[in-house]
N, C-alpha and C. Protein backbone atom coordinates (compact mmCIF):
# COMPACT_ATOMS: atom_id res chain seq x y z
N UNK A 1 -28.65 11.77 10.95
CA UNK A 1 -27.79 10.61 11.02
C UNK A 1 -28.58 9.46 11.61
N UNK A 2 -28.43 8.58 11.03
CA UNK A 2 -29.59 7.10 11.86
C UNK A 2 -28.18 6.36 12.57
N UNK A 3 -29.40 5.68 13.70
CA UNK A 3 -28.43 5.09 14.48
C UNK A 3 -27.24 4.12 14.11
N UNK A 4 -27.51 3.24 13.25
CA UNK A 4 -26.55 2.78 12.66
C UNK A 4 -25.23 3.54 12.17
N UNK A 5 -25.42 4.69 11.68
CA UNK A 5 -23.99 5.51 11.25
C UNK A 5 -23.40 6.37 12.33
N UNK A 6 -24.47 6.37 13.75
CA UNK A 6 -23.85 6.99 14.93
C UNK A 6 -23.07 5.92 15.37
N UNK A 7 -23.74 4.91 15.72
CA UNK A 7 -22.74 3.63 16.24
C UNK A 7 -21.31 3.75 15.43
N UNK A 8 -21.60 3.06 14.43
CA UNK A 8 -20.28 3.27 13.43
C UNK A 8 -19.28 4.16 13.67
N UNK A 9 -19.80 5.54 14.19
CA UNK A 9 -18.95 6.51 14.12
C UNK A 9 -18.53 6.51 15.34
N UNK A 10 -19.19 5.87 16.86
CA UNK A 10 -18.14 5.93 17.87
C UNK A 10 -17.50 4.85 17.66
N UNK A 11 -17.73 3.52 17.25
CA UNK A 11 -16.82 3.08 17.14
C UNK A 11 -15.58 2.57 16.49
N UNK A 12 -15.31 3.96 15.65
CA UNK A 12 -14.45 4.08 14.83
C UNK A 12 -13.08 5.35 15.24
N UNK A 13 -14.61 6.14 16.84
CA UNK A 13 -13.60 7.01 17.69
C UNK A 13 -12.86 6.73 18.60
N UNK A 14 -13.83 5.31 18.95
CA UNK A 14 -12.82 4.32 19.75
C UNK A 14 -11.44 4.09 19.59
N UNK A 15 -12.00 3.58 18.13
CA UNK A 15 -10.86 2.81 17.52
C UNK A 15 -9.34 3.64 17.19
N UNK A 16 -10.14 5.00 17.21
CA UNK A 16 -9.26 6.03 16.92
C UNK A 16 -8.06 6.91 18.03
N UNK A 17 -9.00 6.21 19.22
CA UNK A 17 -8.45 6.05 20.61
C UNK A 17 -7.46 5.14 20.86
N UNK A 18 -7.84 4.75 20.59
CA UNK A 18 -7.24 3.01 20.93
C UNK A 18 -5.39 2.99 20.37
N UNK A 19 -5.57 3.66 18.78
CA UNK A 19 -4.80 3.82 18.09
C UNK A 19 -3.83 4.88 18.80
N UNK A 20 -4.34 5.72 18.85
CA UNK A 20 -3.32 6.79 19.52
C UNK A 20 -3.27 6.64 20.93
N UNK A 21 -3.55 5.76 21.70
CA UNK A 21 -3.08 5.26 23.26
C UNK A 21 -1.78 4.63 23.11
N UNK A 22 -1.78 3.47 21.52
CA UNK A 22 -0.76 2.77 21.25
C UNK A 22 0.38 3.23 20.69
N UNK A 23 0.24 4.49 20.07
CA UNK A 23 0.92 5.43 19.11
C UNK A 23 2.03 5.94 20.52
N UNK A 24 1.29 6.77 21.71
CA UNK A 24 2.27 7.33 23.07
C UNK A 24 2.92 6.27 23.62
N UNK A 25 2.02 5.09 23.95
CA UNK A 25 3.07 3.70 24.91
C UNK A 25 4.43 3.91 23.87
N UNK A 26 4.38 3.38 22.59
CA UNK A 26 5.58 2.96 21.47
C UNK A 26 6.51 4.20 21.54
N UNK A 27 5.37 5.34 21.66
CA UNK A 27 6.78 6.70 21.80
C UNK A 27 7.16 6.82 23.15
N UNK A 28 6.68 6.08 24.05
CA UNK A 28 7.74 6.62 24.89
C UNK A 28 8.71 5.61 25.52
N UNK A 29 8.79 4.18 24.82
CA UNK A 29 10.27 3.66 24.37
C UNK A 29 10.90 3.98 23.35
N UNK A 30 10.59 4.31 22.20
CA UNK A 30 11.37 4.49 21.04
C UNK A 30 11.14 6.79 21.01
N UNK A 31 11.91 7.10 21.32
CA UNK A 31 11.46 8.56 21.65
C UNK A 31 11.87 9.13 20.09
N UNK A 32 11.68 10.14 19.41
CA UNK A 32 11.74 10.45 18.34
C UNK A 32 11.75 9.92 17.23
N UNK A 33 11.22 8.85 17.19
CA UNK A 33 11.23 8.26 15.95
C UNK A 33 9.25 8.12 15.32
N UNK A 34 8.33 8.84 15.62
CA UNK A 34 7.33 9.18 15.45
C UNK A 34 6.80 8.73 13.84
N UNK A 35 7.63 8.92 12.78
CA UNK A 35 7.55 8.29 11.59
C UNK A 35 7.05 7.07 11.18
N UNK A 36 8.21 6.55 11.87
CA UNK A 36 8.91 5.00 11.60
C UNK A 36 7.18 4.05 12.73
N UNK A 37 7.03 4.71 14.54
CA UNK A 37 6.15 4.13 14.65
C UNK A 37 4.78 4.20 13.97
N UNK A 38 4.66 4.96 13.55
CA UNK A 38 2.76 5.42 12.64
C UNK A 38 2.94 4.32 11.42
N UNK A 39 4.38 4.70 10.82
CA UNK A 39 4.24 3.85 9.30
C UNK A 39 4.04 1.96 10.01
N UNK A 40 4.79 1.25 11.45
CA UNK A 40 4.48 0.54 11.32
C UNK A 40 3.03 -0.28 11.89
N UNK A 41 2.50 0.88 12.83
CA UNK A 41 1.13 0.66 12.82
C UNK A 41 0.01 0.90 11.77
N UNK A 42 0.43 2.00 11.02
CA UNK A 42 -0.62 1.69 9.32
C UNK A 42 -0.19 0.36 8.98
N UNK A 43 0.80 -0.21 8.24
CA UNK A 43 0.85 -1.81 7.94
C UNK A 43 0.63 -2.78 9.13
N UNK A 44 -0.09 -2.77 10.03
CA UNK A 44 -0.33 -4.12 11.10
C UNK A 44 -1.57 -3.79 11.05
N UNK A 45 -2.01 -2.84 11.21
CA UNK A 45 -3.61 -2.04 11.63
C UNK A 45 -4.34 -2.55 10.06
N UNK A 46 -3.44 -2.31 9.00
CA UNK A 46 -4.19 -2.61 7.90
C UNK A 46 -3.75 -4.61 7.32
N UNK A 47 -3.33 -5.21 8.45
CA UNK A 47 -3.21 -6.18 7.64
C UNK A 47 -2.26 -6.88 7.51
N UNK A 48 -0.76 -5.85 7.37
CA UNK A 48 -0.07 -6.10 6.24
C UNK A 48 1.60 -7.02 7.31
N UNK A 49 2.26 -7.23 6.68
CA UNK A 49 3.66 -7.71 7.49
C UNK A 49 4.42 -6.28 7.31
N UNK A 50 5.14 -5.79 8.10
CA UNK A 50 6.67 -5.39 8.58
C UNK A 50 7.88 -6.09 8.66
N UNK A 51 8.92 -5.56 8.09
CA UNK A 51 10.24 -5.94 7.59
C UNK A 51 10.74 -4.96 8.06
N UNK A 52 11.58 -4.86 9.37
CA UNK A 52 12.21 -3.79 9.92
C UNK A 52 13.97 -4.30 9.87
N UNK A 53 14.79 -3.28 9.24
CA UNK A 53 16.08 -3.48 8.76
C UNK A 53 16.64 -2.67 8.93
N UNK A 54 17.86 -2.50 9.12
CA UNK A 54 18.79 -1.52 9.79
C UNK A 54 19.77 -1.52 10.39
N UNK A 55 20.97 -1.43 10.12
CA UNK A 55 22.41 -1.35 11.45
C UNK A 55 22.15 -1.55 12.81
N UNK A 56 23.17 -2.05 13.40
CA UNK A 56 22.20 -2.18 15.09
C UNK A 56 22.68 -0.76 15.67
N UNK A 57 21.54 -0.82 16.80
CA UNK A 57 21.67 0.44 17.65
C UNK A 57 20.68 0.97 16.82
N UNK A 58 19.32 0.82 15.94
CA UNK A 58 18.55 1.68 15.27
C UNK A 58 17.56 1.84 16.74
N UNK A 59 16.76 0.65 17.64
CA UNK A 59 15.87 0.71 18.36
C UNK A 59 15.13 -0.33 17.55
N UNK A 60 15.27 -1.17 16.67
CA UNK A 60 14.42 -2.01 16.12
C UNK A 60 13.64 -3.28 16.87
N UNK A 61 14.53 -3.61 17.44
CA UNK A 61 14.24 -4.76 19.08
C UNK A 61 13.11 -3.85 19.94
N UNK A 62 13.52 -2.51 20.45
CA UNK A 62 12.73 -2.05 21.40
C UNK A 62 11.95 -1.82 20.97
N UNK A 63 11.11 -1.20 19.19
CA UNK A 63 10.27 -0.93 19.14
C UNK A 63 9.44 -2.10 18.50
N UNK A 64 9.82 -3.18 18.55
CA UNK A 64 9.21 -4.44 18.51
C UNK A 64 8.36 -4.46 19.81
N UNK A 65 9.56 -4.55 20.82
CA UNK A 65 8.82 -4.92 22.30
C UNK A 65 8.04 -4.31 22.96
N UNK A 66 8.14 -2.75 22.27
CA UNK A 66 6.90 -2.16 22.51
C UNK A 66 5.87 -2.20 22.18
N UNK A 67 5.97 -2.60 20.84
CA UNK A 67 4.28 -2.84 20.20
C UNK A 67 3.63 -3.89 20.36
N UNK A 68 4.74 -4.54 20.44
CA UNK A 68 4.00 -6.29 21.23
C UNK A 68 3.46 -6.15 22.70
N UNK A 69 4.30 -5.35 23.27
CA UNK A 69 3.29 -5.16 24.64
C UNK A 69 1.86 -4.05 24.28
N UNK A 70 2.14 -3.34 23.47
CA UNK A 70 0.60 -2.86 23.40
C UNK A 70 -0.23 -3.50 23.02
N UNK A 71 -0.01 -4.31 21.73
CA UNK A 71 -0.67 -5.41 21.85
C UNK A 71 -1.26 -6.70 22.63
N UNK A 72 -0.25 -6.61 23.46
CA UNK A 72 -0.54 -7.81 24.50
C UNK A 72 -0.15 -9.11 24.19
N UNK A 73 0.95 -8.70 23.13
CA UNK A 73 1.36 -10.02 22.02
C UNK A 73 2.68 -10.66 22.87
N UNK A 74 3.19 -11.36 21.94
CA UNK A 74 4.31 -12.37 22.00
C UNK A 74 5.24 -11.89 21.25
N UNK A 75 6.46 -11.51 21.63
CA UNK A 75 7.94 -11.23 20.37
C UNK A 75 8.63 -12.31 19.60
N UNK A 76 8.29 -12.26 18.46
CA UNK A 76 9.35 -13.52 17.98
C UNK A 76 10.12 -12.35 16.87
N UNK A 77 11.31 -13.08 17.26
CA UNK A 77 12.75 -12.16 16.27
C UNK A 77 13.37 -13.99 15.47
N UNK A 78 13.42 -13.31 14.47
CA UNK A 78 13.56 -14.33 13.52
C UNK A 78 15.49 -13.68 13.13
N UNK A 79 16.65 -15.31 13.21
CA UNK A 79 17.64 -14.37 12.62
C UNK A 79 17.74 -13.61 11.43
N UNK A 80 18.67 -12.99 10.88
CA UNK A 80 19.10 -12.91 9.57
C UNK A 80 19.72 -13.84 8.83
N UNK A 81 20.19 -14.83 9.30
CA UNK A 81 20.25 -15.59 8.33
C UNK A 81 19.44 -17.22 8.45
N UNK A 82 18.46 -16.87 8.24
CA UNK A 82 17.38 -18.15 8.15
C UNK A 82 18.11 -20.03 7.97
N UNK A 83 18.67 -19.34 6.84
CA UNK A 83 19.29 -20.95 5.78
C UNK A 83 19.95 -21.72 7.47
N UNK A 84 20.91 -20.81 7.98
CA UNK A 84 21.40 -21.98 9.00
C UNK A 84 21.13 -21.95 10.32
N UNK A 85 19.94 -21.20 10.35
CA UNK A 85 19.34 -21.42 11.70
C UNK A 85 17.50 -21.19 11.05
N UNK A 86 17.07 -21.75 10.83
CA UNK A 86 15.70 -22.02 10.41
C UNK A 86 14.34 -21.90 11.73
N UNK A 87 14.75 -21.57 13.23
CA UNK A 87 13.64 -21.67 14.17
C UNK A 87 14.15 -20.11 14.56
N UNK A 88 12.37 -19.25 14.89
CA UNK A 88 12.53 -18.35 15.55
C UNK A 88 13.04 -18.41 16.88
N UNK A 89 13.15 -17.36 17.85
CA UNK A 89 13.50 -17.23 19.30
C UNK A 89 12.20 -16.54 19.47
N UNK A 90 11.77 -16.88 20.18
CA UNK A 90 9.98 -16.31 20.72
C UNK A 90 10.21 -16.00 22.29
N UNK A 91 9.94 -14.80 22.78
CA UNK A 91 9.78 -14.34 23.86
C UNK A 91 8.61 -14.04 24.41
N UNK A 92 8.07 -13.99 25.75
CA UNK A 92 6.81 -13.49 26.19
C UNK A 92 7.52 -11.76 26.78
């Protein structure tokens, strides 16, 4: 293996760390729902937007606020109905 593909490879074990540090914080506000958090860290990790929908009382808020704190991010919840309220609510 040359050094270049060793590097690569820790830091992809890192990364692989990193991932599953964030994977336990999210489970242990949102507790059994193990699915729902992996599927929405594959779409953020790769890029992509999340569209989380559901009856209330799913945990959709909390597992927002969890991943934004693993992130170290900012929460913005956008309403459902856009047309007559057009500005997010952004929380730290």
């Amino acid at each position: 293996m040359t050094e270049s593909a060793g590097s690569l490879q820790e830091v992809a074990q890192r990364a692989a760390q990193h991932v599953d540090a964030m994977r336990q914080e999210i489970g242990k506000a949102l507790v059994g729902q193990e699915a729902v958090i992996e599927e929405v860290l594959i779409a953020l990790l790769a890029g992509g937007h999340v569209l989380i929908e559901g009856v209330p009382g799913l945990g959709k808020t909390l597992l927002v606020q969890a991943l934004a704190k693993t992130f170290a991010g900012i929460l913005c919840t956008l309403p459902s109905a856009l047309e007559t309220c057009p500005n997010a609510s952004c929380n730290k």
